[in-house]
N, C-alpha and C. Protein backbone atom coordinates (compact mmCIF):
# COMPACT_ATOMS: atom_id res chain seq x y z
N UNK A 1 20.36 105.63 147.28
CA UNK A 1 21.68 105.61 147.85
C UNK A 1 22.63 105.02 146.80
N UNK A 2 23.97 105.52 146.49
CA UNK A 2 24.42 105.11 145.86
C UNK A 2 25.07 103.98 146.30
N UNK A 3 26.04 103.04 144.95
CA UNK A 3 26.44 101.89 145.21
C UNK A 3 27.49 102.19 146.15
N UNK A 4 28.16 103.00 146.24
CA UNK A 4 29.33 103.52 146.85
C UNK A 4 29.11 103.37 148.33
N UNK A 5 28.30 103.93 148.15
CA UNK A 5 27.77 104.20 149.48
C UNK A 5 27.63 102.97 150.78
N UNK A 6 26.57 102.38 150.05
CA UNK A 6 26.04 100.93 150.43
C UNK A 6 27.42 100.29 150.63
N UNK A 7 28.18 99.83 150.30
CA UNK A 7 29.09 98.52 150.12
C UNK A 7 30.34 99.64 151.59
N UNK A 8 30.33 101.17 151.97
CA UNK A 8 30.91 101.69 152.47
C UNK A 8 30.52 101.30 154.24
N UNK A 9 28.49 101.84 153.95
CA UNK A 9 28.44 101.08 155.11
C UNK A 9 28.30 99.67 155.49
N UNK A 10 28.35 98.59 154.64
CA UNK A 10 28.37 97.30 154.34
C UNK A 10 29.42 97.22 155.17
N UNK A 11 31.13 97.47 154.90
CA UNK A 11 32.51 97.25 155.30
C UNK A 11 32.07 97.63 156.70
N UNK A 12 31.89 98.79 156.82
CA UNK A 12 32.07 99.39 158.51
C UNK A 12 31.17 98.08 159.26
N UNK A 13 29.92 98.31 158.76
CA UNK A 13 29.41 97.31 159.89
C UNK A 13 29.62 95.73 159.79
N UNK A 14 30.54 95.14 158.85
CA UNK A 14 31.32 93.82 158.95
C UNK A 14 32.50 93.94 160.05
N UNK A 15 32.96 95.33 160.09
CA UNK A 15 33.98 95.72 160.43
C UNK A 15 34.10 95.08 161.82
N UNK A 16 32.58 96.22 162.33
CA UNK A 16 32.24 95.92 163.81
C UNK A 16 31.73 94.67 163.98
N UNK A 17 31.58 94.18 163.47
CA UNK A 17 31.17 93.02 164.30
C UNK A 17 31.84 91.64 164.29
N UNK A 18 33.08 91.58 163.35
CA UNK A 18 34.03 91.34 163.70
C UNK A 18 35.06 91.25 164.81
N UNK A 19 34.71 92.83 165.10
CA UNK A 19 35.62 93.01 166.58
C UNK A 19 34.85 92.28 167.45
N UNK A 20 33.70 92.84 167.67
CA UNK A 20 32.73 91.90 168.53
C UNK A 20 32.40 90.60 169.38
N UNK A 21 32.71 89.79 167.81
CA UNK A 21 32.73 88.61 167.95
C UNK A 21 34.44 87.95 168.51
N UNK A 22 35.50 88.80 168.10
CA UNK A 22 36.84 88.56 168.47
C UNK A 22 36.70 89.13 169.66
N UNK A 23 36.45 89.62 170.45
CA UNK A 23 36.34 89.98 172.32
C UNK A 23 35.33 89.12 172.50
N UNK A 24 34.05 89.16 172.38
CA UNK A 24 33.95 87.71 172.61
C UNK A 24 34.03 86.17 172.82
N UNK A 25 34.92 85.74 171.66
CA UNK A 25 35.51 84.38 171.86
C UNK A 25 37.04 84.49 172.22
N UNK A 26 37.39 85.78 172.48
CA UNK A 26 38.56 85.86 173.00
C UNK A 26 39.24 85.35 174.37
N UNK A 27 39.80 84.63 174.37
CA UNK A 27 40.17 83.67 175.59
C UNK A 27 39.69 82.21 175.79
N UNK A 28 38.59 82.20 174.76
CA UNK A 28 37.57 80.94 174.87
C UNK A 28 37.93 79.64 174.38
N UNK A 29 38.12 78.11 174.84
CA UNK A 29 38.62 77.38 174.05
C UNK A 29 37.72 77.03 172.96
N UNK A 30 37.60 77.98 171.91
CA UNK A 30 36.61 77.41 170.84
C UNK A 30 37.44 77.05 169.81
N UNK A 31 36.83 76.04 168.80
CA UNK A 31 37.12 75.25 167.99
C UNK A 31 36.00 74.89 166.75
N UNK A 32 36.28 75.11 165.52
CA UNK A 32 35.63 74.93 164.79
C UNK A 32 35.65 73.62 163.84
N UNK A 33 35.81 72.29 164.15
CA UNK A 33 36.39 71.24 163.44
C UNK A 33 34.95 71.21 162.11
N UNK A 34 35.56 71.44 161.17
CA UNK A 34 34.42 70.86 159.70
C UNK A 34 34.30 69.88 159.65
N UNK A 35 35.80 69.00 159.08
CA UNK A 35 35.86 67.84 158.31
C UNK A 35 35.43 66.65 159.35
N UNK A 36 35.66 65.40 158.82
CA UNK A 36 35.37 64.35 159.68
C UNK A 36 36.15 64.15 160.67
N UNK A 37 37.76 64.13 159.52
CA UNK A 37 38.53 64.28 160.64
C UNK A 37 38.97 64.77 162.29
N UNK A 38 38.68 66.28 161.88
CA UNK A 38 39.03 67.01 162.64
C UNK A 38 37.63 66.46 164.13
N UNK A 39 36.78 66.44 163.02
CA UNK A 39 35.56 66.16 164.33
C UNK A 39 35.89 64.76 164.76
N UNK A 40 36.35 63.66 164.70
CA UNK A 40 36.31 62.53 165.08
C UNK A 40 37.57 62.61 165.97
N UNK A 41 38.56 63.29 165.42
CA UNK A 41 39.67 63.71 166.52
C UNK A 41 39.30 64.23 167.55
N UNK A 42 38.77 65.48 167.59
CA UNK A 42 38.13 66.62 168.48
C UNK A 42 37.18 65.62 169.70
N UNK A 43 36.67 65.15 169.43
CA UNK A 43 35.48 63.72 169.94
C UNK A 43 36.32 63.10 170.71
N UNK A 44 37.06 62.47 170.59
CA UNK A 44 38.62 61.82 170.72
C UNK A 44 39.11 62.20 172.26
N UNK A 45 39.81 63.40 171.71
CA UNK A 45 40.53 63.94 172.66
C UNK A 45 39.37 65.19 173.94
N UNK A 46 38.31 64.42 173.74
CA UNK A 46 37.01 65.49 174.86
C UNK A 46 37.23 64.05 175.96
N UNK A 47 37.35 62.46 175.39
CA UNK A 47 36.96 61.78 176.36
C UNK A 47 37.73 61.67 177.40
N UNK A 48 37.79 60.63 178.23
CA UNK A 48 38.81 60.53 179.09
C UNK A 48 39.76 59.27 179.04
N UNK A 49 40.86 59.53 178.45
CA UNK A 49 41.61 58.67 177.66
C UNK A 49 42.44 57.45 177.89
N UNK A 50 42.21 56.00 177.96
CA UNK A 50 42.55 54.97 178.47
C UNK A 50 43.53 54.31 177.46
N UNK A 51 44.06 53.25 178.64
CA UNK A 51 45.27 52.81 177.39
C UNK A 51 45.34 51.18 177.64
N UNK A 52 44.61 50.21 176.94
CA UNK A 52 44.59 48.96 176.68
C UNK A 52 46.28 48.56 177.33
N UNK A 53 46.31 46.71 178.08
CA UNK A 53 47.43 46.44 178.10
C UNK A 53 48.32 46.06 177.26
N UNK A 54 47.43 45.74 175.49
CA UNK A 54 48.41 45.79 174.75
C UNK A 54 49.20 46.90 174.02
N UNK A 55 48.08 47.70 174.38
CA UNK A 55 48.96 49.05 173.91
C UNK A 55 49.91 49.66 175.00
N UNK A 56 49.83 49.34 176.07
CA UNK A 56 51.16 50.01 177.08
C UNK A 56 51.58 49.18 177.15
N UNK A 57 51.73 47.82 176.65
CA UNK A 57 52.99 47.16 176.12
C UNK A 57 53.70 47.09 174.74
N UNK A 58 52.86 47.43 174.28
CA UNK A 58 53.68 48.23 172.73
C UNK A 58 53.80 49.45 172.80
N UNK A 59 53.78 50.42 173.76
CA UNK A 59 54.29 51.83 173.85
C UNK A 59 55.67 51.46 174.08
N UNK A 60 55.62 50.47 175.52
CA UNK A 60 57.24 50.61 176.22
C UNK A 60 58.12 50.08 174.96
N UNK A 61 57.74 49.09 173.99
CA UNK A 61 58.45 48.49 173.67
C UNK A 61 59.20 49.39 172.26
N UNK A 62 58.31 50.16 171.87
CA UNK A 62 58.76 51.24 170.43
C UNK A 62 59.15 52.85 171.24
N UNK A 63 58.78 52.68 172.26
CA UNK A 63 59.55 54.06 173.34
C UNK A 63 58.64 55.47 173.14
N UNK A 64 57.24 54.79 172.99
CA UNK A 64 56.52 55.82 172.62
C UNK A 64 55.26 56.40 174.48
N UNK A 65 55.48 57.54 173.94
CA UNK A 65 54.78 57.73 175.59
C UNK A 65 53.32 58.79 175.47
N UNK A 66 52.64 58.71 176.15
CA UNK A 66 51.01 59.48 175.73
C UNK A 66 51.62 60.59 175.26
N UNK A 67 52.16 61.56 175.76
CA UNK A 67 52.19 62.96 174.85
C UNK A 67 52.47 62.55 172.93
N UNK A 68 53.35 61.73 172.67
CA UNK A 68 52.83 60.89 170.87
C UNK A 68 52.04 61.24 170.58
N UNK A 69 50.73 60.24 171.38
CA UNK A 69 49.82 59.60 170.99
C UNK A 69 48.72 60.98 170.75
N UNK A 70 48.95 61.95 172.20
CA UNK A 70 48.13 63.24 172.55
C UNK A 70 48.24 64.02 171.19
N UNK A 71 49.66 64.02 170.97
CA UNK A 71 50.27 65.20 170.04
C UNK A 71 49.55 64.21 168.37
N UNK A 72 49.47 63.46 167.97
CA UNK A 72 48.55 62.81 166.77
C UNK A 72 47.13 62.77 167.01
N UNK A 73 46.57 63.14 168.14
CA UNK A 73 45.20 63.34 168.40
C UNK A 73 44.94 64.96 168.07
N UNK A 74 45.93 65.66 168.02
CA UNK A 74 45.77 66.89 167.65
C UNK A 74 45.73 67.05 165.89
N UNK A 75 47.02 65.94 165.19
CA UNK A 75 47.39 66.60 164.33
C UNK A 75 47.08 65.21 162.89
N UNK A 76 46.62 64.05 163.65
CA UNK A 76 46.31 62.79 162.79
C UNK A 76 45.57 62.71 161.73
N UNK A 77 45.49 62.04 160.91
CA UNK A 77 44.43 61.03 160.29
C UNK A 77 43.76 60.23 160.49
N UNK A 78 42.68 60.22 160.54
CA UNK A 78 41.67 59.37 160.12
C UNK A 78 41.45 58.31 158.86
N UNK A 79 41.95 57.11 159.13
CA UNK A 79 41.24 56.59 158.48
C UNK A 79 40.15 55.50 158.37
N UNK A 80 39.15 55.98 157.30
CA UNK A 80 37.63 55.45 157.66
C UNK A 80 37.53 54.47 157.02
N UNK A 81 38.59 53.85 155.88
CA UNK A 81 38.20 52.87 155.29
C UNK A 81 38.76 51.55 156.71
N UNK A 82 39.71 51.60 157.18
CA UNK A 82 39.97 50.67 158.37
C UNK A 82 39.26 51.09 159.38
N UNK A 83 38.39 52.01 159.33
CA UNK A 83 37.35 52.54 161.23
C UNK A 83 36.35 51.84 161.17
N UNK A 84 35.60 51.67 161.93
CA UNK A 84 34.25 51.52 162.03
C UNK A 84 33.53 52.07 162.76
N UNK A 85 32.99 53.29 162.30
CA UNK A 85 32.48 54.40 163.25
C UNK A 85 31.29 53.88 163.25
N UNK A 86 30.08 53.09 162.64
CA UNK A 86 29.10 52.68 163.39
C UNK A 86 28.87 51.74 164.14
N UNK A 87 30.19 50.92 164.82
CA UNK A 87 30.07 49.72 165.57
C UNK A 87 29.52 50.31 166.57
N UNK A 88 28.42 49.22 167.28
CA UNK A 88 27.94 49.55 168.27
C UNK A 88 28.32 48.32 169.45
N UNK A 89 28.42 48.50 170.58
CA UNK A 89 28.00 49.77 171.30
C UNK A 89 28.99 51.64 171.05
N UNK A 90 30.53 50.49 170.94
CA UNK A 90 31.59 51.81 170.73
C UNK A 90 32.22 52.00 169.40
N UNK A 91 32.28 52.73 168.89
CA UNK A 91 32.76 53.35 167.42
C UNK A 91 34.48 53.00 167.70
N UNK A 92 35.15 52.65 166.18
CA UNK A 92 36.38 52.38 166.39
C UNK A 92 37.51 52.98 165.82
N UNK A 93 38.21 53.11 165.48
CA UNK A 93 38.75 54.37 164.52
C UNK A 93 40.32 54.05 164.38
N UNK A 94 40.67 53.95 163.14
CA UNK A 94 42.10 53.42 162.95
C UNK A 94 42.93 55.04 162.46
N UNK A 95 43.62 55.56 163.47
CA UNK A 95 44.34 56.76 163.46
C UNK A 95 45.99 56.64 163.16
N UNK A 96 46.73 57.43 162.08
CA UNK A 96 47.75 57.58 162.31
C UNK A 96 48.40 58.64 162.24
N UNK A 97 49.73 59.17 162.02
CA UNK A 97 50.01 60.41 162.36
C UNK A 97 51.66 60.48 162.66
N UNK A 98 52.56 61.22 162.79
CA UNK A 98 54.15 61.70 162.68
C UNK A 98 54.18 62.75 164.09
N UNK A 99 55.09 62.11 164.65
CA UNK A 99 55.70 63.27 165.88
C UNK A 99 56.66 63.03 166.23
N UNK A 100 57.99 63.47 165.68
CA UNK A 100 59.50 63.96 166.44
C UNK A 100 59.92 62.56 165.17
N UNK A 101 59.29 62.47 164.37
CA UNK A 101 59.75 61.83 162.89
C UNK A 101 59.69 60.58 163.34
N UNK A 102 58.50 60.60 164.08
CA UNK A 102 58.37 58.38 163.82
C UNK A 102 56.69 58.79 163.67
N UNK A 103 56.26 57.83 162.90
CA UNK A 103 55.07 57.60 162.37
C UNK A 103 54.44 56.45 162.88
N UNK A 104 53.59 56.83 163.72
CA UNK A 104 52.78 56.18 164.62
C UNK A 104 51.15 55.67 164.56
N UNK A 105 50.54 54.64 164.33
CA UNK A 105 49.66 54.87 163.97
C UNK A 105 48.69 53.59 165.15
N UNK A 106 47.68 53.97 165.58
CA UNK A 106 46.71 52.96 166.77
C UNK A 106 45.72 52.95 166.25
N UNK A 107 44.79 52.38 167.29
CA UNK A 107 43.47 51.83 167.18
C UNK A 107 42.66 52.55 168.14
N UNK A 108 41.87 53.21 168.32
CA UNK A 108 41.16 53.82 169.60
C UNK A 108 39.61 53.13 169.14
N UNK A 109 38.92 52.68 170.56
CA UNK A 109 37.73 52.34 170.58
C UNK A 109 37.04 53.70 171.79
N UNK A 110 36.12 54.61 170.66
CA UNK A 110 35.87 55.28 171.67
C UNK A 110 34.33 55.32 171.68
N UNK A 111 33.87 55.08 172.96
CA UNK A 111 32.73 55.27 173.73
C UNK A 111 32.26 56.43 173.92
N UNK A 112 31.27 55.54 175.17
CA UNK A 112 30.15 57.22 175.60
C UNK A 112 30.83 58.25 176.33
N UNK A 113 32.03 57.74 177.35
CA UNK A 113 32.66 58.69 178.45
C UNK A 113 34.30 58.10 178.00
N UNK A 114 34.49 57.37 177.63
CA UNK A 114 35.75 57.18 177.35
C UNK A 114 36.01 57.38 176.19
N UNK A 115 37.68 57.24 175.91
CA UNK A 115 38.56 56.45 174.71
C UNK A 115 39.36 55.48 174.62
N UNK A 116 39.80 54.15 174.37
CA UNK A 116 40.36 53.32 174.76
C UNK A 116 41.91 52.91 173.09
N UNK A 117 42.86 53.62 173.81
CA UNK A 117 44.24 53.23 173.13
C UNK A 117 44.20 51.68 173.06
N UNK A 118 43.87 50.99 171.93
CA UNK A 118 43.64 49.42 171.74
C UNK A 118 45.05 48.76 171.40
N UNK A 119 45.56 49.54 169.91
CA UNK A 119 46.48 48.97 169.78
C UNK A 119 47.50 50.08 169.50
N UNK A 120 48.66 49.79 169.09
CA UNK A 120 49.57 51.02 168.61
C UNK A 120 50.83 50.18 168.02
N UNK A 121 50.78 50.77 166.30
CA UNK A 121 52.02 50.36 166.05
C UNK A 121 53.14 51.23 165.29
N UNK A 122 54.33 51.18 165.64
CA UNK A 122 55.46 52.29 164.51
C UNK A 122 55.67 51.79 162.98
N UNK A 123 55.55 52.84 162.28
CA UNK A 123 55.58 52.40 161.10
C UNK A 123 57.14 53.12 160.74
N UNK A 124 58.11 52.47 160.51
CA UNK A 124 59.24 52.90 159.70
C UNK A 124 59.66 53.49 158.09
């Protein structure tokens, strides 16, 4: 068979199964997070999300309200040199992140069924 050939039906049947797989996960909330980030976020925002009293007293006080905090759980940083993702019992994670141009950055301690908003502060 020539090379022509081969790499002709190669395309077609990438082709199809492409489609395949797009009607398949079509409608589906799937998500492919690689990095750490994305996975430690993703982790994050599966639990069920609590908010320490010092942090809903430093929300009211910088005028920041969960959709922020939601909307930097989507789109944040991670950082691991201030986290401590192997504390046990609960992993800790120092997140920050920009929404509607204030730069926001907390503390989440997240557990087995939860996440817990620890601290939260605006950075100017």
């Amino acid at each position: 068979m020539k090379l022509l050939k081969r790499v002709g039906f190669y395309l077609i049947g990438v082709t199809f199964g492409s489609i395949i797989v797009l009607f398949i996960w079509k409608g589906k909330d799937v998500a492919f997070p690689y990095g750490p980030d994305a996975r430690t976020l993703s982790s994050i925002r599966k639990k069920t999300l609590l908010y320490s009293e010092n942090a809903e007293k430093s929300m009211k006080e910088f005028e920041i309200d969960s959709t922020y905090i939601k909307a930097i759980l989507v789109s944040g940083d991670v950082s691991f040199g201030k986290s401590e993702p192997r504390k046990k019992p609960c992993a800790e994670y120092y997140i920050s992140g920009t929404h509607n141009e204030k730069q926001v950055d907390f503390y989440v301690i997240r557990c087995d069924s939860t996440a817990t908003i620890d601290k939260v502060w605006l950075k100017n």
